[in-house]
N, C-alpha and C. Protein backbone atom coordinates (compact mmCIF):
# COMPACT_ATOMS: atom_id res chain seq x y z
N UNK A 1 125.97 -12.36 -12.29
CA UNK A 1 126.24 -11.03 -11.75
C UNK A 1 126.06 -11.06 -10.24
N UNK A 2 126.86 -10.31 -9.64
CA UNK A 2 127.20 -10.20 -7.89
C UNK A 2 126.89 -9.09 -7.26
N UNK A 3 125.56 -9.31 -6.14
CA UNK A 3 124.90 -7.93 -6.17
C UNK A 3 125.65 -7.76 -4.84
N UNK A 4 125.98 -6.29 -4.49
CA UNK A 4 126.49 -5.91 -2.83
C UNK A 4 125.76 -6.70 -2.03
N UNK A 5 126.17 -5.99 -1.07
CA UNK A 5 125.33 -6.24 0.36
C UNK A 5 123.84 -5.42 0.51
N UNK A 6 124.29 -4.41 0.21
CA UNK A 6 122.96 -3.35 0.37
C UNK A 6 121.91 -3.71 -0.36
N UNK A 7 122.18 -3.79 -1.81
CA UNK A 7 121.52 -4.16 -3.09
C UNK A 7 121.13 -5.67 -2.81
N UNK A 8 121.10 -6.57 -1.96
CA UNK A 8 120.59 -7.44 -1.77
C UNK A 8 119.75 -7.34 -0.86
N UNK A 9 119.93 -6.90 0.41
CA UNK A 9 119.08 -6.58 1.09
C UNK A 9 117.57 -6.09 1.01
N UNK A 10 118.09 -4.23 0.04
CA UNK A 10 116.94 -4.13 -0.42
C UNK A 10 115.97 -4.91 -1.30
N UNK A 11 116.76 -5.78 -2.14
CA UNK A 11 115.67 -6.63 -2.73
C UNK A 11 114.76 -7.94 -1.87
N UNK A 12 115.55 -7.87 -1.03
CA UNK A 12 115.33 -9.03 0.12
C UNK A 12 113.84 -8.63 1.06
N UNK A 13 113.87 -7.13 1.25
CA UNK A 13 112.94 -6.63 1.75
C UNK A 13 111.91 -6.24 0.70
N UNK A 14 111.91 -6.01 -0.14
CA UNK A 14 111.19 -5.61 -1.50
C UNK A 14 110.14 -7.27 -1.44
N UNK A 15 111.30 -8.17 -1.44
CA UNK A 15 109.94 -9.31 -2.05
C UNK A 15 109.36 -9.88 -0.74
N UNK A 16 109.92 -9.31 0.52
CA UNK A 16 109.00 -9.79 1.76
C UNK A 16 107.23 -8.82 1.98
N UNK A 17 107.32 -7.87 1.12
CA UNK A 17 106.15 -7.53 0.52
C UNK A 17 105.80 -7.06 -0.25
N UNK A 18 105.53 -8.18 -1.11
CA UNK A 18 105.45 -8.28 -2.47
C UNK A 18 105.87 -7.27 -3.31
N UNK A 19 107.25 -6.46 -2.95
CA UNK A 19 107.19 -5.58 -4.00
C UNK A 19 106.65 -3.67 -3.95
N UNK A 20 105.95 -3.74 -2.55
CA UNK A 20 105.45 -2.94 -2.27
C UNK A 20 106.07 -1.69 -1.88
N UNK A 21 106.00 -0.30 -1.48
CA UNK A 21 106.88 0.54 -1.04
C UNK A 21 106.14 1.08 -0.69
N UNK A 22 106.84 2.03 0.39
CA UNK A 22 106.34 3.19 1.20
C UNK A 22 106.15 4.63 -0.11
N UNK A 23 104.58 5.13 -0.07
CA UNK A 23 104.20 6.47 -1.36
C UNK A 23 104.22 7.39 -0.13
N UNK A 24 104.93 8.62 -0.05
CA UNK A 24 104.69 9.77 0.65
C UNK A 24 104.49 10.90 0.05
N UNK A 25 103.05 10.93 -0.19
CA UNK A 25 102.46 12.15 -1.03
C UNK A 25 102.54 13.28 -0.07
N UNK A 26 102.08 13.51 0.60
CA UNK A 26 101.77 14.30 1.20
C UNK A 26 102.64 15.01 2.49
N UNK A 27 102.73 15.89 3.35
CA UNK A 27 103.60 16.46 4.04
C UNK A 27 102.81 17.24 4.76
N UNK A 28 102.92 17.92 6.35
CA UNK A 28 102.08 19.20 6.61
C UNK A 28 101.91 20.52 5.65
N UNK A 29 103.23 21.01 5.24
CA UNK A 29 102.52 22.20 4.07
C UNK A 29 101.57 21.61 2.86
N UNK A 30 101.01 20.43 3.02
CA UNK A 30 100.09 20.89 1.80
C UNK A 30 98.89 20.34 2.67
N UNK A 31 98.89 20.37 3.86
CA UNK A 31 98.05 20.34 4.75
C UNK A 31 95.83 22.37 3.94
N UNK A 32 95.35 21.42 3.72
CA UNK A 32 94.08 22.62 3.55
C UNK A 32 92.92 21.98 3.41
N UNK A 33 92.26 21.00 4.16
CA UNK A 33 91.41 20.65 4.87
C UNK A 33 90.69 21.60 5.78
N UNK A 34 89.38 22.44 5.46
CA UNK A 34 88.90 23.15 6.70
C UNK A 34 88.85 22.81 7.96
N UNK A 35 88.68 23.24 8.94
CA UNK A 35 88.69 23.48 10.19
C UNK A 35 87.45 22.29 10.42
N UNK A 36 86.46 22.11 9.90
CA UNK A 36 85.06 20.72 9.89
C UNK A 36 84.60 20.68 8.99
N UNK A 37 84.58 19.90 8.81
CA UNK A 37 83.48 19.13 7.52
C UNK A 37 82.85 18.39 8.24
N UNK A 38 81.20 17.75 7.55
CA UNK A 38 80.08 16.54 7.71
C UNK A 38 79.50 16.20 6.58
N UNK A 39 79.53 14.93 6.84
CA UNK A 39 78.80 14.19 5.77
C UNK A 39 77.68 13.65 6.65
N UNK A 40 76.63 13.75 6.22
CA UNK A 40 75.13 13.02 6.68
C UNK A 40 74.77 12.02 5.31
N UNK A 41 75.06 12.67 4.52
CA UNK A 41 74.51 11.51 2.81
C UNK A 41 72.98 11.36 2.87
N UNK A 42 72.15 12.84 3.57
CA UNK A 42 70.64 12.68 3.02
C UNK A 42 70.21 13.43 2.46
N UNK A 43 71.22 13.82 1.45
CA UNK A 43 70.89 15.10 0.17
C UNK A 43 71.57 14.12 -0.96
N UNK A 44 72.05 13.45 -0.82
CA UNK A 44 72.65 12.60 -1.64
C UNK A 44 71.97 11.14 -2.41
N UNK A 45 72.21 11.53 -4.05
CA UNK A 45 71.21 10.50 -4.16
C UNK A 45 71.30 9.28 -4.11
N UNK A 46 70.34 8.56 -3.89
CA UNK A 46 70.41 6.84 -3.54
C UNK A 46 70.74 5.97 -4.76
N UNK A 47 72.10 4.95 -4.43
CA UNK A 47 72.67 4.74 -5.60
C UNK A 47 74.00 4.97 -6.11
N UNK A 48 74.20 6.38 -5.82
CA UNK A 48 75.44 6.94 -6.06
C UNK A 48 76.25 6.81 -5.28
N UNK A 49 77.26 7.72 -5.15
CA UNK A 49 78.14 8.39 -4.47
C UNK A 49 78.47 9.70 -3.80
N UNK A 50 78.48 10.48 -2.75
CA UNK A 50 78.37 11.76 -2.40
C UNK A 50 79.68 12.73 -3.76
N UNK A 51 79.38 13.82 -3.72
CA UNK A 51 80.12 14.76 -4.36
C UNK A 51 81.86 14.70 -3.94
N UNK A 52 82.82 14.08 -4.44
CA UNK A 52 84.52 14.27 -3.94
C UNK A 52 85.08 13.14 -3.30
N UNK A 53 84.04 11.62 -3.54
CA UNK A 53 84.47 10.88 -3.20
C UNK A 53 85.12 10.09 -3.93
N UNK A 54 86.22 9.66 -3.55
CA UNK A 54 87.17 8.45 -4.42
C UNK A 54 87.28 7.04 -3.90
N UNK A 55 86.64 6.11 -4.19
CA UNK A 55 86.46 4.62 -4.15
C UNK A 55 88.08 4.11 -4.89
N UNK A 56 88.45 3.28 -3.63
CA UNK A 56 89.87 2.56 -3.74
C UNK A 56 89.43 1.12 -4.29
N UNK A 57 88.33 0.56 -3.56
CA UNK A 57 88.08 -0.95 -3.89
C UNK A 57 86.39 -0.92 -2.84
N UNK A 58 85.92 -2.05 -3.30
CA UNK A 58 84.59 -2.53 -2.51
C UNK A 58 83.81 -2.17 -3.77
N UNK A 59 82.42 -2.10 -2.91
CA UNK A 59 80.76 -1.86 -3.22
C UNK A 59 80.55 -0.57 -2.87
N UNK A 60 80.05 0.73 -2.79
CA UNK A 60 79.97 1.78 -2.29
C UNK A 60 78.62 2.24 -2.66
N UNK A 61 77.75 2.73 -2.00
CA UNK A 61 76.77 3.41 -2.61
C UNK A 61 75.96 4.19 -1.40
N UNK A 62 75.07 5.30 -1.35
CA UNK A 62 74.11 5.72 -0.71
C UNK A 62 72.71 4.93 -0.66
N UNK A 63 72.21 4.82 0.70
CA UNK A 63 71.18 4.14 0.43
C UNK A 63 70.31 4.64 1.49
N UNK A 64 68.89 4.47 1.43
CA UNK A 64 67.96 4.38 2.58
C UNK A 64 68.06 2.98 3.69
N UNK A 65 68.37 3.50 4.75
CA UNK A 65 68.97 2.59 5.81
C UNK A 65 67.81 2.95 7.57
N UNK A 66 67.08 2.17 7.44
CA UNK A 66 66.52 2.21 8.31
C UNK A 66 67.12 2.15 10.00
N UNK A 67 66.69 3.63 10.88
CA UNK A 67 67.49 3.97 12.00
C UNK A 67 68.23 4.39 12.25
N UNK A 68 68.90 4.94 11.22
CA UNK A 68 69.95 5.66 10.71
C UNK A 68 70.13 7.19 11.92
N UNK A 69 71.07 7.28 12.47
CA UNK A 69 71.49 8.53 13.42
C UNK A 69 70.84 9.76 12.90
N UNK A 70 70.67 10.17 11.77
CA UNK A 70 70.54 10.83 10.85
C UNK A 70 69.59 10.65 9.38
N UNK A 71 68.12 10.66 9.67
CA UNK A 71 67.81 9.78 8.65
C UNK A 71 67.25 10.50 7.62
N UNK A 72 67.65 10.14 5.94
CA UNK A 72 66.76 8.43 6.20
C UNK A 72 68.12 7.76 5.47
N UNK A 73 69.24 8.45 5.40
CA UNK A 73 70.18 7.62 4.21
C UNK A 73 71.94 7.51 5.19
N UNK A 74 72.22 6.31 4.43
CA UNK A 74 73.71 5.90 4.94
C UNK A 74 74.81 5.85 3.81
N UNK A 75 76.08 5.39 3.83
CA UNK A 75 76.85 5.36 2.80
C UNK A 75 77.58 4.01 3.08
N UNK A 76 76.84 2.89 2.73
CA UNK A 76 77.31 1.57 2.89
C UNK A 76 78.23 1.27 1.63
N UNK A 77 78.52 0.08 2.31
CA UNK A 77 79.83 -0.69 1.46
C UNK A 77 78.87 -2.43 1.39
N UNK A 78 78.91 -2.86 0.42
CA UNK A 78 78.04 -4.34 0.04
C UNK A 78 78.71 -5.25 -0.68
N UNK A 79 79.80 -4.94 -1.10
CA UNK A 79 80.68 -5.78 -1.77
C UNK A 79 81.69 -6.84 -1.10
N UNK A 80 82.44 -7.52 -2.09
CA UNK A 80 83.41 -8.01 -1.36
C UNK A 80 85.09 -7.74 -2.16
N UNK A 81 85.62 -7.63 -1.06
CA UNK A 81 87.02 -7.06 -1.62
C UNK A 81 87.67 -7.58 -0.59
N UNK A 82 89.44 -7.39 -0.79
CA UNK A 82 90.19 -7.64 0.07
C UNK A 82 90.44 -6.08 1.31
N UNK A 83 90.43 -5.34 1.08
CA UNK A 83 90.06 -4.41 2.12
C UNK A 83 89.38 -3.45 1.13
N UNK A 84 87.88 -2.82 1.53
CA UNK A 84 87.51 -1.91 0.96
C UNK A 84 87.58 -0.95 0.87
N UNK A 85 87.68 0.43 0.15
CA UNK A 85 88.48 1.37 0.81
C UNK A 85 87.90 3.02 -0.08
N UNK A 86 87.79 4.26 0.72
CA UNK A 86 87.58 4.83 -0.30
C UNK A 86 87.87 6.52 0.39
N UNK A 87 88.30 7.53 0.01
CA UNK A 87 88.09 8.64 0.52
C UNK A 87 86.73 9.51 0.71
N UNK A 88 86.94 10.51 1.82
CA UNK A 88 85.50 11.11 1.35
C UNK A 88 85.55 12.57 0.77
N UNK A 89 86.67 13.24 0.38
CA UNK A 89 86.91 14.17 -0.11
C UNK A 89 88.60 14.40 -0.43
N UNK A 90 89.05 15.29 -1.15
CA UNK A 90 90.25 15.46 -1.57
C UNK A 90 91.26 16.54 -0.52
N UNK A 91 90.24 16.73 0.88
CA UNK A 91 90.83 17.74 1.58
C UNK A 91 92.33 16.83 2.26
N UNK A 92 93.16 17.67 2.82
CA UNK A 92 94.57 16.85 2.67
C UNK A 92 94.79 17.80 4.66
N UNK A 93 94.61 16.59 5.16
CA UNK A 93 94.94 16.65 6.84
C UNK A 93 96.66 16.23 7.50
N UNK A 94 96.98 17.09 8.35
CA UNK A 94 97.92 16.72 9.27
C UNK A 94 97.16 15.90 10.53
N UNK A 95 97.27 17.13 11.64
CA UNK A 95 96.52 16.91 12.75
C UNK A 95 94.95 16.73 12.40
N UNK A 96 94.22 15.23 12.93
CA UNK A 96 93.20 15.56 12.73
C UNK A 96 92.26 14.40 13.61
N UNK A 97 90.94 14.71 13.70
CA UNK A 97 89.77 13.81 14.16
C UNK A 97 89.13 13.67 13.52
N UNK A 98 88.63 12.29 13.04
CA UNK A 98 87.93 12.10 12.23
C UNK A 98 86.77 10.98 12.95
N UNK A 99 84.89 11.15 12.94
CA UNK A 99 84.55 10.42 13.88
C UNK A 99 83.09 9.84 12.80
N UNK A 100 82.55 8.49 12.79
CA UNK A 100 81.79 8.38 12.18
C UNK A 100 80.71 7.70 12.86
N UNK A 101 79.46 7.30 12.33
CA UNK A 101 78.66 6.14 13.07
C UNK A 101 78.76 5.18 12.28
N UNK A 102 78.43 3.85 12.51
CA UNK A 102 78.77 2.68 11.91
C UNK A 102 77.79 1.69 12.28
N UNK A 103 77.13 0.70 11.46
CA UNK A 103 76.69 -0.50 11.62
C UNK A 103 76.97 -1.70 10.43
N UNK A 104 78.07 -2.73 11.75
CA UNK A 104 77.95 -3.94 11.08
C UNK A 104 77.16 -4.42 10.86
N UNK A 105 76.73 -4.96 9.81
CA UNK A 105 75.36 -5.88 9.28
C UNK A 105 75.33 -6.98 9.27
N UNK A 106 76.25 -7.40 8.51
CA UNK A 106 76.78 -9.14 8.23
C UNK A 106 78.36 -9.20 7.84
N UNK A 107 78.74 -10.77 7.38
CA UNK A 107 79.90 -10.33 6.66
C UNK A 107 80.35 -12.07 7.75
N UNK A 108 80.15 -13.06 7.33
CA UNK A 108 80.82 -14.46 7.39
C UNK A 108 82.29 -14.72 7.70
N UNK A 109 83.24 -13.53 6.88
CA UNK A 109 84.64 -13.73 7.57
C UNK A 109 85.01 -12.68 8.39
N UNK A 110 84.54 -11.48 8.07
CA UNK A 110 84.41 -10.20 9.01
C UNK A 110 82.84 -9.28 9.05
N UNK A 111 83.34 -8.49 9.99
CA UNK A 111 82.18 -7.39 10.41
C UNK A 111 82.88 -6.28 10.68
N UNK A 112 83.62 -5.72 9.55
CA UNK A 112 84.23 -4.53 9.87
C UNK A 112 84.09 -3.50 9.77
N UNK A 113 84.46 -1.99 10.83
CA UNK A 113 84.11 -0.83 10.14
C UNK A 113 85.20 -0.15 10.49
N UNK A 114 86.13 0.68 9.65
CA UNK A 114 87.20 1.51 9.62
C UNK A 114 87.32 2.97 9.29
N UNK A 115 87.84 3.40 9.99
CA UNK A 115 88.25 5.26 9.51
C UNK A 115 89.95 5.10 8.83
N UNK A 116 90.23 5.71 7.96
CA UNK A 116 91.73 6.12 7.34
C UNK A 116 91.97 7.32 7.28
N UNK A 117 93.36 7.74 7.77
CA UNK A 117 93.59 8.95 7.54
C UNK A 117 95.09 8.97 6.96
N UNK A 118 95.96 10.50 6.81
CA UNK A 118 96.86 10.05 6.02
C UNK A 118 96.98 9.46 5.16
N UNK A 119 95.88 9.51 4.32
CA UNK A 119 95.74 8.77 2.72
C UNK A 119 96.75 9.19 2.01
N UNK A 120 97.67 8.37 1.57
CA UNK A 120 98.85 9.06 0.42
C UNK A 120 98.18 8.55 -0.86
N UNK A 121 97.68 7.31 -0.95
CA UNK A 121 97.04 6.62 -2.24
C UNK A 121 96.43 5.58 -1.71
N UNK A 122 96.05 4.55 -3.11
CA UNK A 122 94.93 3.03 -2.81
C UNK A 122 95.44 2.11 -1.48
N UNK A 123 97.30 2.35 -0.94
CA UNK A 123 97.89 1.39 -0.59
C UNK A 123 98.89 1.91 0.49
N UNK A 124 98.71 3.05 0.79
CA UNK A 124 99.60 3.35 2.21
C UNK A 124 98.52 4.71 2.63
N UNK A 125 98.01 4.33 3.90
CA UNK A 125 97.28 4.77 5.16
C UNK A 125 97.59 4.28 6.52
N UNK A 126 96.52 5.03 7.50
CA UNK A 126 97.16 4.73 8.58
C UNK A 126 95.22 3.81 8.64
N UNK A 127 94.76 3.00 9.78
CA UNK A 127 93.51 2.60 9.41
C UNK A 127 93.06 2.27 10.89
N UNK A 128 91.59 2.89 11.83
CA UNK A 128 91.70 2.53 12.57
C UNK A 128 90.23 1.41 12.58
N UNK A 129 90.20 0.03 13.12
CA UNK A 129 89.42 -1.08 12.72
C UNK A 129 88.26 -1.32 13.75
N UNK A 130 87.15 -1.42 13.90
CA UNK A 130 86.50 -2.28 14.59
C UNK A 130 85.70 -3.21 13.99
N UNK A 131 86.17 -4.75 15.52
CA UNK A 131 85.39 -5.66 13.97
C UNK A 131 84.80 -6.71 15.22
N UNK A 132 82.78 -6.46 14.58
CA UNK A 132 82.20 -7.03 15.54
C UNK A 132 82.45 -8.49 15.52
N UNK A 133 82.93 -9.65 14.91
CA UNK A 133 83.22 -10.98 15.10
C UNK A 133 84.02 -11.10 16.14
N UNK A 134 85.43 -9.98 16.09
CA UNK A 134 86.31 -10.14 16.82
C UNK A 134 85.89 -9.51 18.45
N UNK A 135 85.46 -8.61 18.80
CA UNK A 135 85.17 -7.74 19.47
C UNK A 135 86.56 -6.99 20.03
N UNK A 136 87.21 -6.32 18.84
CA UNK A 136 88.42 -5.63 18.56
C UNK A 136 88.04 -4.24 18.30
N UNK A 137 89.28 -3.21 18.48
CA UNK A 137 89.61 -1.80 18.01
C UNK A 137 90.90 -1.61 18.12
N UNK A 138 91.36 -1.63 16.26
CA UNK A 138 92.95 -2.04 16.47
C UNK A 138 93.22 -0.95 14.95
N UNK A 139 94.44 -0.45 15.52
CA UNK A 139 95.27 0.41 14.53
C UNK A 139 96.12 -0.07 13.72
N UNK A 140 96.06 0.29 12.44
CA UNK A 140 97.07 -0.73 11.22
C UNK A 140 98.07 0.49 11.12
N UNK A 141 98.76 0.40 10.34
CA UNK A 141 99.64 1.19 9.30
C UNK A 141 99.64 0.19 7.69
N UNK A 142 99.13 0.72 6.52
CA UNK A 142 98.60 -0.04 5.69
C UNK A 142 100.11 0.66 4.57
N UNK A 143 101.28 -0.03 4.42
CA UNK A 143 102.19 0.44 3.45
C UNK A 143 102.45 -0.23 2.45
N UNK A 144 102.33 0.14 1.32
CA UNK A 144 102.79 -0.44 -0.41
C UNK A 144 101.61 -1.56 -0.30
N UNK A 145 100.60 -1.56 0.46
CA UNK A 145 99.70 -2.92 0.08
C UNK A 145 99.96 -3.91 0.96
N UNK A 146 100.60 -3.38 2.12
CA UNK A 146 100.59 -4.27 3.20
C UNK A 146 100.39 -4.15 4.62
N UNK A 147 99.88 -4.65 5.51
CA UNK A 147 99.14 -4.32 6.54
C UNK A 147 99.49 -4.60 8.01
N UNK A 148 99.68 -3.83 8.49
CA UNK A 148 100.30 -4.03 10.01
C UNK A 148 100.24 -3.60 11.10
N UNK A 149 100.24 -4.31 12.20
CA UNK A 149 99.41 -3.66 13.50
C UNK A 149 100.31 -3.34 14.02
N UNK A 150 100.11 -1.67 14.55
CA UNK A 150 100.71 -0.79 15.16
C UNK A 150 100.32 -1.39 16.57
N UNK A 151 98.87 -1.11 17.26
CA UNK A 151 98.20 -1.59 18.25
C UNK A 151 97.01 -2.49 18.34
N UNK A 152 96.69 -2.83 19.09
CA UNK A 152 95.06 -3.82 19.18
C UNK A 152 95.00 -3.85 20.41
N UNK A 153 93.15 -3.64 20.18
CA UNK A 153 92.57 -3.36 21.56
C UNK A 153 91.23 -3.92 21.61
N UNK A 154 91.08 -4.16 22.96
CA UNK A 154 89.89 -5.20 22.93
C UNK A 154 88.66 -4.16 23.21
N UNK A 155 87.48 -4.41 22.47
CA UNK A 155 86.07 -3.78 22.81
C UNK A 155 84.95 -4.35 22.70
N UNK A 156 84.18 -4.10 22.74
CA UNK A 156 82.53 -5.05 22.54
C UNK A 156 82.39 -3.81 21.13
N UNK A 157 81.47 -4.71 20.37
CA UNK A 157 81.57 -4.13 18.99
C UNK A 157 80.09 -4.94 18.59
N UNK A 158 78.96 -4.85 18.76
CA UNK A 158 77.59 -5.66 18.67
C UNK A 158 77.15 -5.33 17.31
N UNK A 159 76.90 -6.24 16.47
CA UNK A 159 76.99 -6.25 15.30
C UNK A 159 75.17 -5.98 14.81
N UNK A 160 75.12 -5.41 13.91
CA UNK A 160 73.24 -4.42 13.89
C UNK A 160 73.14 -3.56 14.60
N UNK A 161 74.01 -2.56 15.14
CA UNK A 161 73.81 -1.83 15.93
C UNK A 161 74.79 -0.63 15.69
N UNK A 162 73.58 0.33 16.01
CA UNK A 162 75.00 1.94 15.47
C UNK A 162 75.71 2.44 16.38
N UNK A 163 77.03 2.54 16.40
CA UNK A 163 78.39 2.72 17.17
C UNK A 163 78.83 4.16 16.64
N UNK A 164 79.67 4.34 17.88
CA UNK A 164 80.64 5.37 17.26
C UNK A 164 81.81 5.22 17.55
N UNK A 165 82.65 5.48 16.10
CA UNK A 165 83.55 5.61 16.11
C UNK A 165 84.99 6.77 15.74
N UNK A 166 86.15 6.54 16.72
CA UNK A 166 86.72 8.27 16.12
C UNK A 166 88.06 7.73 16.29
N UNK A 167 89.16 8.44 14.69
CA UNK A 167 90.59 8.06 15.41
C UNK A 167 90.67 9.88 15.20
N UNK A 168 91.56 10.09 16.18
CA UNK A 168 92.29 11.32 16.79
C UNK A 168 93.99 10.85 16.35
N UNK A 169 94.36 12.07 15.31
CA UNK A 169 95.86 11.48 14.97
C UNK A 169 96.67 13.33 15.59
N UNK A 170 97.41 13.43 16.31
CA UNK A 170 98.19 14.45 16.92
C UNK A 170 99.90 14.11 16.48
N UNK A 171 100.51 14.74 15.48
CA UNK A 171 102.03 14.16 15.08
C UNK A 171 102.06 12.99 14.96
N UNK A 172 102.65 11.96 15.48
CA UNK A 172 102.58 10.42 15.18
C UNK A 172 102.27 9.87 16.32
N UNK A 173 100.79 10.07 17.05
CA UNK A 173 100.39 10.17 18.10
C UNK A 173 98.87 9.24 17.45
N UNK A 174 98.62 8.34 17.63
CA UNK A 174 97.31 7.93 17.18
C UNK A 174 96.81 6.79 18.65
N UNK A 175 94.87 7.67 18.67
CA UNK A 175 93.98 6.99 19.07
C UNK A 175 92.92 6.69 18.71
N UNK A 176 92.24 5.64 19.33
CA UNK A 176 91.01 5.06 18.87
C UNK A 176 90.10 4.91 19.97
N UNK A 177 88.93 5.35 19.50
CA UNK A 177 87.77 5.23 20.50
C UNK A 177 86.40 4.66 20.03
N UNK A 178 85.85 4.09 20.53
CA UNK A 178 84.52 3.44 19.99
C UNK A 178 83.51 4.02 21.18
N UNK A 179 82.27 4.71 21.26
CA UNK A 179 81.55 5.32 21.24
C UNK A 179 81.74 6.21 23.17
N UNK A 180 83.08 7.15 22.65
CA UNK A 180 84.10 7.53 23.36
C UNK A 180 84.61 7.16 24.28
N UNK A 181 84.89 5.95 24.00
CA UNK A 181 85.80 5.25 24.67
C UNK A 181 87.67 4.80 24.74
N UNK A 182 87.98 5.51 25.01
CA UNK A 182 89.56 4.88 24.19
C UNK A 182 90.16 3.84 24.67
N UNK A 183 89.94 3.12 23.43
CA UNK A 183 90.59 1.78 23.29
C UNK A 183 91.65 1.11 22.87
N UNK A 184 92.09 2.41 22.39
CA UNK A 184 93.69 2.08 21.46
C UNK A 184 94.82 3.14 21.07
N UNK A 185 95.95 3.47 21.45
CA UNK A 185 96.51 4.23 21.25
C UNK A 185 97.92 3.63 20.76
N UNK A 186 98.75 4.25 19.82
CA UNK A 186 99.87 3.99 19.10
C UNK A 186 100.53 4.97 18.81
N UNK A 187 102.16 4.65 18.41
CA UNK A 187 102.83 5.74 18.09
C UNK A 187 103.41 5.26 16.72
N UNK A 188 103.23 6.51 15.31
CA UNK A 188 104.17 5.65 14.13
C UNK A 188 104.71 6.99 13.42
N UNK A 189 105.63 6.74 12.79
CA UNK A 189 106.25 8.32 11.87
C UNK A 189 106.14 7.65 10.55
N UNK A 190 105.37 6.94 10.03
CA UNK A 190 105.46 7.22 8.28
C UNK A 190 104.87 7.82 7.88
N UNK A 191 103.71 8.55 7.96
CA UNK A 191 102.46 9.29 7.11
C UNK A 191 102.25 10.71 8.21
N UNK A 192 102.83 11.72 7.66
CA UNK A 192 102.37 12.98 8.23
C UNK A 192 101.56 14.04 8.44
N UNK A 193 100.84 13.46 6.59
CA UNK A 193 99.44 13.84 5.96
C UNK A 193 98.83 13.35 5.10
N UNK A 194 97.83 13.82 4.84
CA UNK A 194 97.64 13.19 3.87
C UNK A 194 95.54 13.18 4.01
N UNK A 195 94.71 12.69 3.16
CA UNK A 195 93.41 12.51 3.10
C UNK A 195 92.69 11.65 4.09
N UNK A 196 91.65 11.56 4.18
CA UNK A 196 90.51 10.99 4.96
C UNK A 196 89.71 10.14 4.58
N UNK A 197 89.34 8.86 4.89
CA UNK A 197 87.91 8.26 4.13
C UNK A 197 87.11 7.00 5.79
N UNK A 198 86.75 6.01 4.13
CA UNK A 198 86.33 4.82 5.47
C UNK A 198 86.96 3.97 4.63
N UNK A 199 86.38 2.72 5.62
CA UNK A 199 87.41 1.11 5.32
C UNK A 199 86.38 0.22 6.14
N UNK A 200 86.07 -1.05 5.19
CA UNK A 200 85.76 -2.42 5.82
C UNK A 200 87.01 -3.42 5.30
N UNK A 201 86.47 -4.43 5.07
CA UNK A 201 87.42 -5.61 5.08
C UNK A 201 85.83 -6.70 4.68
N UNK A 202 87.09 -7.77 3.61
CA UNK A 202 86.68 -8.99 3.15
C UNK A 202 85.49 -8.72 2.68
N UNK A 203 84.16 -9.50 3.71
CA UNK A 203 82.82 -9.44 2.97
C UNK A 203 82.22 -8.79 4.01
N UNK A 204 82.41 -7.72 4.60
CA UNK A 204 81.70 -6.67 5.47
C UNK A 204 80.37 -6.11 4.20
N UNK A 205 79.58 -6.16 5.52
CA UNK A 205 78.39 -5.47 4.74
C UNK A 205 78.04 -4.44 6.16
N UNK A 206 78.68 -3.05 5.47
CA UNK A 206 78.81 -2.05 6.63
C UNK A 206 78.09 -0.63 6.33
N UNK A 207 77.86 -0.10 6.77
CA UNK A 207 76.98 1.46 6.76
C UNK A 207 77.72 2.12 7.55
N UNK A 208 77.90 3.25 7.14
CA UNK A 208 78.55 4.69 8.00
C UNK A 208 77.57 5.58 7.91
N UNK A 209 77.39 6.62 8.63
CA UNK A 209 76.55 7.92 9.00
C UNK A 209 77.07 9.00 9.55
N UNK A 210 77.05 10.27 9.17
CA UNK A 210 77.58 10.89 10.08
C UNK A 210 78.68 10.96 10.06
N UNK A 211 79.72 11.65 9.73
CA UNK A 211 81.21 11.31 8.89
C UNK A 211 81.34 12.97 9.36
N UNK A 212 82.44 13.14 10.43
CA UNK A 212 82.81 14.53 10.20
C UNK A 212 84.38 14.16 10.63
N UNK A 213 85.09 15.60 10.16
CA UNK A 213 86.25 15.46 9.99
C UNK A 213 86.28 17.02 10.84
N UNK A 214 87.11 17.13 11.72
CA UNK A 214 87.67 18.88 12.47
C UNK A 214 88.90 18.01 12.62
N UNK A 215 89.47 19.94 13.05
CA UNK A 215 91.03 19.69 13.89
C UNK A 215 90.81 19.17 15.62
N UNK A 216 91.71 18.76 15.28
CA UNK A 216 91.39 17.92 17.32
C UNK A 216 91.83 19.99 17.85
């Protein structure tokens, strides 16, 4: 059998990743995310998970984390996965800022700590990275399960130590700042809305604190 031109193509692009596709759940009208949210995770019990969170992949749990911005508890990631990933509530953002604290701990192939926004599902987000091995702050676009740099930007990123971090997304307007600094800015139109969470990578052993979400 003799496939067109088109019909080859698309399959041509189909198996250059793996199969994967662009999910567009979401749109500005179903944009109803309040105006701020915070997560601190020290009402939350140790062990668990905070109330509305959805775990994509990793280790996830609340724990007592000594030094903590906010103490006495964090919401680390201890596992190992190929990117870890998880929301922190089901609220559904257009325009938004999302800013957390972070400490890399360890992690042999990485030391990563990430914000996502525009969550459509497990496998298309937008993701913004800092990773203390590298001493990077770099913006992905994460589609059908595959991963790609919009921008990358160089930062000092000191690993045991609590940072801040914030991506600011305005239309298809995205920046990144590490403890307000901007280090990275990009432009992309696939994801217009969509949910909020965090993100490490590989064998990050990472802690977040302090997790709020407003409109820029």
């Amino acid at each position: 059998m003799k496939l067109g031109g088109i019909a080859l193509v698309v399959l041509v692009a189909l198996a250059a990743c793996g199969g994967g596709r662009t999910n567009v759940k979401y749109d500005p009208a179903a944009v109803n995310g309040p105006a701020q949210a915070r997560w601190d995770f020290d009402r939350d019990p140790v062990g668990g998970l905070p109330p509305g969170v959805t775990t994509y992949s990793g280790s996830w749990a609340v724990r007592a984390e000594a030094g903590t911005p906010s103490a006495p508890n964090a919401l680390c990631q201890t596992g190992t996965a190929t990117l870890p990933a998880l929301t922190i509530s089901d609220a559904v953002y257009a325009d938004v800022a999302v800013t957390a604290t972070f400490k890399a701990i360890s992690g042999k192939e990485d030391q990563a700590a990430g914000l996502i926004v525009r969550v459509q599902d497990k496998e298309n987000f937008y993701i913004l990275r800092a990773n203390a091995l590298e001493n990077n702050v770099n913006l992905y676009r994460y589609v059908g399960g595959k991963r790609d740099v919009i921008k990358e930007g160089k930062a000092t990123v000191p690993s045991g130590q609590w940072q801040e971090l914030r991506l600011v997304v305005r239309g298809n307007h995205l920046q990144g700042f590490i403890n307000e600094q901007l280090v990275v800015e990009g432009t992309d139109d696939t994801f217009m809305a969509g949910k909020v969470g965090l993100w490490t990578k590989a064998d990050s052993e990472t802690c977040f604190d302090d997790v709020e979400v407003r409109l820029p």
